[in-house]
Protein backbone atom coordinates (compact mmCIF):
# COMPACT_ATOMS: atom_id res chain seq x y z
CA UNK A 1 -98.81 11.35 -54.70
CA UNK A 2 -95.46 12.97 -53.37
CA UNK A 3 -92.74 13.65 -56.27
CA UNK A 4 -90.78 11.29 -53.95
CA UNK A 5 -93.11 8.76 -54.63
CA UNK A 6 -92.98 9.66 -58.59
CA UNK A 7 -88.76 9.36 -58.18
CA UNK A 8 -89.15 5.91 -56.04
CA UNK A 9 -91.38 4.44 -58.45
CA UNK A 10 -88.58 5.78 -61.93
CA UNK A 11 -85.62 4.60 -60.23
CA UNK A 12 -87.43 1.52 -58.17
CA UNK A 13 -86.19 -1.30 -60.89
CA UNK A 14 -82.58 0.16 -60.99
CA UNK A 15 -82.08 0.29 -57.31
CA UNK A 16 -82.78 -3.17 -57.18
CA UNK A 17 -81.00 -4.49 -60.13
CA UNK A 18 -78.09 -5.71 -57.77
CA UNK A 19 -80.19 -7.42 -55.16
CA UNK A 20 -82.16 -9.03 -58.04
CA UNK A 21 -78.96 -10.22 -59.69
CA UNK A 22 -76.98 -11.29 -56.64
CA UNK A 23 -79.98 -14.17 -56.13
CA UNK A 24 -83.21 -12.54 -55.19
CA UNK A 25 -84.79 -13.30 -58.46
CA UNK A 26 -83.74 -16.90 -58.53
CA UNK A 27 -85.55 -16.86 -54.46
CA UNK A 28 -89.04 -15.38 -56.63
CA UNK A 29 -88.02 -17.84 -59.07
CA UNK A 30 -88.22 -20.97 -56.93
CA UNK A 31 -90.84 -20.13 -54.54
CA UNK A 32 -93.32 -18.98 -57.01
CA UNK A 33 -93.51 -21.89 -59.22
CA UNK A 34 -95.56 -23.33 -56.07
CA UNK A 35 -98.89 -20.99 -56.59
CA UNK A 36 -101.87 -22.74 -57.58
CA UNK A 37 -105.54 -21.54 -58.41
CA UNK A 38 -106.44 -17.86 -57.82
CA UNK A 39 -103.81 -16.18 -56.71
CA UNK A 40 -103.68 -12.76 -55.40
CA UNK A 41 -100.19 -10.30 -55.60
CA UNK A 42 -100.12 -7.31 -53.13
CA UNK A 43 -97.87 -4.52 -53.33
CA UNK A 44 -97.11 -5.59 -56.96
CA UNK A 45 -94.44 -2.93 -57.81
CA UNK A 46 -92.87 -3.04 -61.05
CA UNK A 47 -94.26 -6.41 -62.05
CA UNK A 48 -90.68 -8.28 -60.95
CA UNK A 49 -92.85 -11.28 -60.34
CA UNK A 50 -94.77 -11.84 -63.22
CA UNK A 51 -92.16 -14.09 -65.32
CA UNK A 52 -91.98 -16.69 -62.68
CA UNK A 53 -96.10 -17.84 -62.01
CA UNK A 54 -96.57 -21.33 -63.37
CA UNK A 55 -99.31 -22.75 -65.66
CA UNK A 56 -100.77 -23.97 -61.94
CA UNK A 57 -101.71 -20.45 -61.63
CA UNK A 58 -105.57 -20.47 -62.62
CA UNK A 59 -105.82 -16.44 -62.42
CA UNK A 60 -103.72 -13.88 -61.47
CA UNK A 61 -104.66 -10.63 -59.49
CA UNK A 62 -102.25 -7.69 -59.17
CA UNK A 63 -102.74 -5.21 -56.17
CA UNK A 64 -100.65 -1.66 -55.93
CA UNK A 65 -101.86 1.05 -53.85
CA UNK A 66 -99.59 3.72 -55.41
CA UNK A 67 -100.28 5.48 -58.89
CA UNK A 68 -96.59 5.77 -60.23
CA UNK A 69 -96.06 1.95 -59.46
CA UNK A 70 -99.74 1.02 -61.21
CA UNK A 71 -98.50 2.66 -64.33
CA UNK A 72 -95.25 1.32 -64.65
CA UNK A 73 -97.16 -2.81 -63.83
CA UNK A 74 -100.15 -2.07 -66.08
CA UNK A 75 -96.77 -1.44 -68.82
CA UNK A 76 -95.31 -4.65 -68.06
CA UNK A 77 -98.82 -6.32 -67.87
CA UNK A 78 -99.32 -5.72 -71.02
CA UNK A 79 -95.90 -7.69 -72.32
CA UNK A 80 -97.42 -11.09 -70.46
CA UNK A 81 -99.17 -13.77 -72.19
CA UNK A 82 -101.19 -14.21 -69.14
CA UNK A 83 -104.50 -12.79 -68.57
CA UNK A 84 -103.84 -10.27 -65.17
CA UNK A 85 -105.96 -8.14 -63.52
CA UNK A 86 -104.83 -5.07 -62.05
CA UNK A 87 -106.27 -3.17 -58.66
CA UNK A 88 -105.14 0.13 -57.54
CA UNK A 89 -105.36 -0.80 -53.53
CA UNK A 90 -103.95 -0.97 -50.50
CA UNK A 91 -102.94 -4.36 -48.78
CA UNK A 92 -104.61 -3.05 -45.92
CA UNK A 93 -108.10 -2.84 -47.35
CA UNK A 94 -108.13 -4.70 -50.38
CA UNK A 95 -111.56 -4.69 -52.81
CA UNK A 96 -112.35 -8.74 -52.84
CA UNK A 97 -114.79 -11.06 -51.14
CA UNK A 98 -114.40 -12.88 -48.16
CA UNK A 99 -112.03 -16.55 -49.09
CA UNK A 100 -111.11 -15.81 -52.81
CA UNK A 101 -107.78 -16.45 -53.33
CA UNK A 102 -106.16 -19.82 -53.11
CA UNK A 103 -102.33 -18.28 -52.70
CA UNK A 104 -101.22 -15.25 -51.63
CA UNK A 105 -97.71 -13.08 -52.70
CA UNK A 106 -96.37 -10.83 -50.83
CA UNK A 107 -92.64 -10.21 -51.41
CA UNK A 108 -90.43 -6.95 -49.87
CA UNK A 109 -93.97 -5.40 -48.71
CA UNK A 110 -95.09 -6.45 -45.30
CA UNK A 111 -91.83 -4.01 -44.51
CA UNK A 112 -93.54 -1.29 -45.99
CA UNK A 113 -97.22 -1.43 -45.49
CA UNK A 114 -98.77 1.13 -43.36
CA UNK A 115 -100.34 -1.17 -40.64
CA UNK A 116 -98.92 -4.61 -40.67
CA UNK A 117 -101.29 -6.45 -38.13
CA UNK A 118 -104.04 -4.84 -40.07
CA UNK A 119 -102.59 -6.59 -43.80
CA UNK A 120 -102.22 -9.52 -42.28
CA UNK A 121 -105.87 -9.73 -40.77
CA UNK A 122 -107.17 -8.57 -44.32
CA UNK A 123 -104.68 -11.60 -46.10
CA UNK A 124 -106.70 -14.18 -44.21
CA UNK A 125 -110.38 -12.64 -44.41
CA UNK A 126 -109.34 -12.89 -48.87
CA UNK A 127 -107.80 -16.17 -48.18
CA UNK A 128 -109.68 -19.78 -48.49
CA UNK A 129 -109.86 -22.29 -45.56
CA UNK A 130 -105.84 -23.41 -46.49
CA UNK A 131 -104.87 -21.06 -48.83
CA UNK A 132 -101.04 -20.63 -48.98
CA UNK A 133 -99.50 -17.20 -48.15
CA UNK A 134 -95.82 -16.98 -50.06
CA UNK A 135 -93.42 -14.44 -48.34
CA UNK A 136 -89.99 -13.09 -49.44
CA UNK A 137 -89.62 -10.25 -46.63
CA UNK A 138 -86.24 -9.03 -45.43
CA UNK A 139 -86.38 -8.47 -41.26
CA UNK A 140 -85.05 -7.59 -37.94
CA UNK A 141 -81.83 -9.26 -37.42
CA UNK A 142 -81.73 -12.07 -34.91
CA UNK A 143 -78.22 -10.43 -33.77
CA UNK A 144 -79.17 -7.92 -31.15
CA UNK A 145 -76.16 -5.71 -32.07
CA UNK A 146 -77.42 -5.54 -35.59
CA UNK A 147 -80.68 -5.42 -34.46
CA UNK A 148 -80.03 -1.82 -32.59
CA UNK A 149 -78.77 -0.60 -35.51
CA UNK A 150 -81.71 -1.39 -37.46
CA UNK A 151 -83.86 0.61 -35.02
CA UNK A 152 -81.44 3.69 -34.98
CA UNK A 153 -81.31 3.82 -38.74
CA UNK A 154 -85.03 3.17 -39.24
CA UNK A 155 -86.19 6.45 -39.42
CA UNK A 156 -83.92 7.51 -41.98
CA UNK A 157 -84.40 4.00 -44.47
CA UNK A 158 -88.24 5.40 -44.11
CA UNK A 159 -87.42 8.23 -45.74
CA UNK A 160 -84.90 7.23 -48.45
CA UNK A 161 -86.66 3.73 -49.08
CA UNK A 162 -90.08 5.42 -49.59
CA UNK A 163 -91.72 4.21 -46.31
CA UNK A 164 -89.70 0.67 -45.92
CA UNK A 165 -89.49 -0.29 -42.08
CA UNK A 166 -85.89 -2.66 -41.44
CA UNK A 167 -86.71 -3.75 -38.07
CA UNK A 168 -89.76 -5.76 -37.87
CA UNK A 169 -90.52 -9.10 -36.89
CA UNK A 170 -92.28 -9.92 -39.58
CA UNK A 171 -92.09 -13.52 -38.83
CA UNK A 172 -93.48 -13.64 -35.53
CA UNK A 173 -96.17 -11.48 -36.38
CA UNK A 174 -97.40 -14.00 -39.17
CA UNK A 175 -97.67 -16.37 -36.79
CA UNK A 176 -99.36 -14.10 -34.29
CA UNK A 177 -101.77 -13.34 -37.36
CA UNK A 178 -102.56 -17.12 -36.70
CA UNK A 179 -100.99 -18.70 -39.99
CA UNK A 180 -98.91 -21.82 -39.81
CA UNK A 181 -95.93 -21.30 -41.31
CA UNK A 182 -94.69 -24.58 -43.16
CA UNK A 183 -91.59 -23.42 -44.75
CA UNK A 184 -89.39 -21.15 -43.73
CA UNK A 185 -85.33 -20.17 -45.27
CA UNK A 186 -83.71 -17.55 -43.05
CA UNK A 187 -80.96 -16.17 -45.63
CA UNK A 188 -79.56 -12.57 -46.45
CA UNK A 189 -80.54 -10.03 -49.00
CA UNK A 190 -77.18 -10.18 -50.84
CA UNK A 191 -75.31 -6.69 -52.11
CA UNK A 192 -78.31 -4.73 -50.04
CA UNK A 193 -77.30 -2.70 -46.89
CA UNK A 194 -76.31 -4.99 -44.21
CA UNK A 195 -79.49 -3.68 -42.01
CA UNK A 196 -81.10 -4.48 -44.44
CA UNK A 197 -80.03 -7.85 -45.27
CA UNK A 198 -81.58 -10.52 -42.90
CA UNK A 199 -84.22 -12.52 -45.06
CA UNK A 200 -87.03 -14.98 -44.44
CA UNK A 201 -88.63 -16.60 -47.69
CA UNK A 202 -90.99 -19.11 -47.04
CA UNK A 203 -94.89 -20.67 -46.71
CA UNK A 204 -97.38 -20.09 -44.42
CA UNK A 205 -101.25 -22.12 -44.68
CA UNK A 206 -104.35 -20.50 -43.65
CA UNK A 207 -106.47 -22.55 -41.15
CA UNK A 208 -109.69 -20.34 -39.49
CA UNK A 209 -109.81 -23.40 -37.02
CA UNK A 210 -106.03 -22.43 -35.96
CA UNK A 211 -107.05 -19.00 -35.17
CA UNK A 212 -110.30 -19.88 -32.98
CA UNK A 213 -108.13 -22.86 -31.02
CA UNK A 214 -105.65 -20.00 -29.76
């Protein structure tokens, strides 16, 4: 692990403290309370999800793939009344069986994951037969002005956001991954960047029958 990663992973919760308070966490807040059964959390940071899981929630699985992160979770793990289990993984090859989870979290990572056709393909092999994926991912801007910006200042967000992409359509490529999305809020990720600020936060069910009809 890089010492930037070490930094990213110290400073993560303070960097975000004004995205958090300007109404992301209220956006976790209200979309969370809808996970049911076993329910699977990749990219898991700092653990800003954990207050807002519901007694629906039958168990809860926590997935990180990077070591400063995993230390600073497994802290905040251990201040939850809830029973968690914690994997040190990447969303891209994740350690379960084929159609375990009944809901799936992903929230600010499908920006940052190394290969995001390749997460999205291993989300639905973990995933029952209509499982529920819940997203909170900021994305390319629908403006194309905006949306040139975001690709000229991509390379450099990689570097100071520790890998973070602001310009993909991570929207359509749910629905290319063959999930049906069934909710969908288009908003803005209040006091961040403005290339940074488009926002979806929404549902999307798992059918294996969608995927073999297209």
């Amino acid at each position: 692990m890089s010492v930037g990663g070490w930094l990213f992973a110290s400073l993560y919760d303070r960097l975000t403290a004004g995205v958090e308070d300007a109404g992301l966490r209220e956006r976790r807040k209200r979309l969370l309370a809808n996970a049911t059964g076993r329910v699977l959390e990749i990219g898991a940071g700092t653990g800003a999800n954990l207050p807002f899981y519901g007694d629906t929630v039958e168990s809860l699985v926590l997935a990180e793939p990077e070591r400063p992160m995993v230390r600073r979770l497994a802290r905040r793990m251990n201040q939850s009344p809830r029973r968690i289990e914690l994997v040190q993984a990447p969303a891209e090859n994740l350690p379960f069986a084929d159609g375990e989870f009944d809901s799936v979290v992903s929230t600010l990572v499908l920006c940052t994951v190394g290969d995001q056709v390749r997460t999205l393909r291993e989300l639905r092999r973990v995933m029952k037969s209509g499982a529920t994926l819940f997203f909170i991912e900021h994305v390319r801007s629908d403006d194309p002005r905006m949306a040139r910006w975001q690709d000229r200042l991509n390379p450099i967000n990689r570097i100071v956001a520790h890998g973070c992409n602001c310009n993909l359509a991570t929207l359509d490529a749910i629905r290319a991954a063959g999930f049906v999305v069934t909710s969908v809020e288009h908003g803005e990720l209040a006091k961040a960047p403005p290339f940074v600020r488009p926002l979806v936060v929404g549902t999307a069910e798992w059918q294996p029958a969608n995927l073999r009809r297209g």
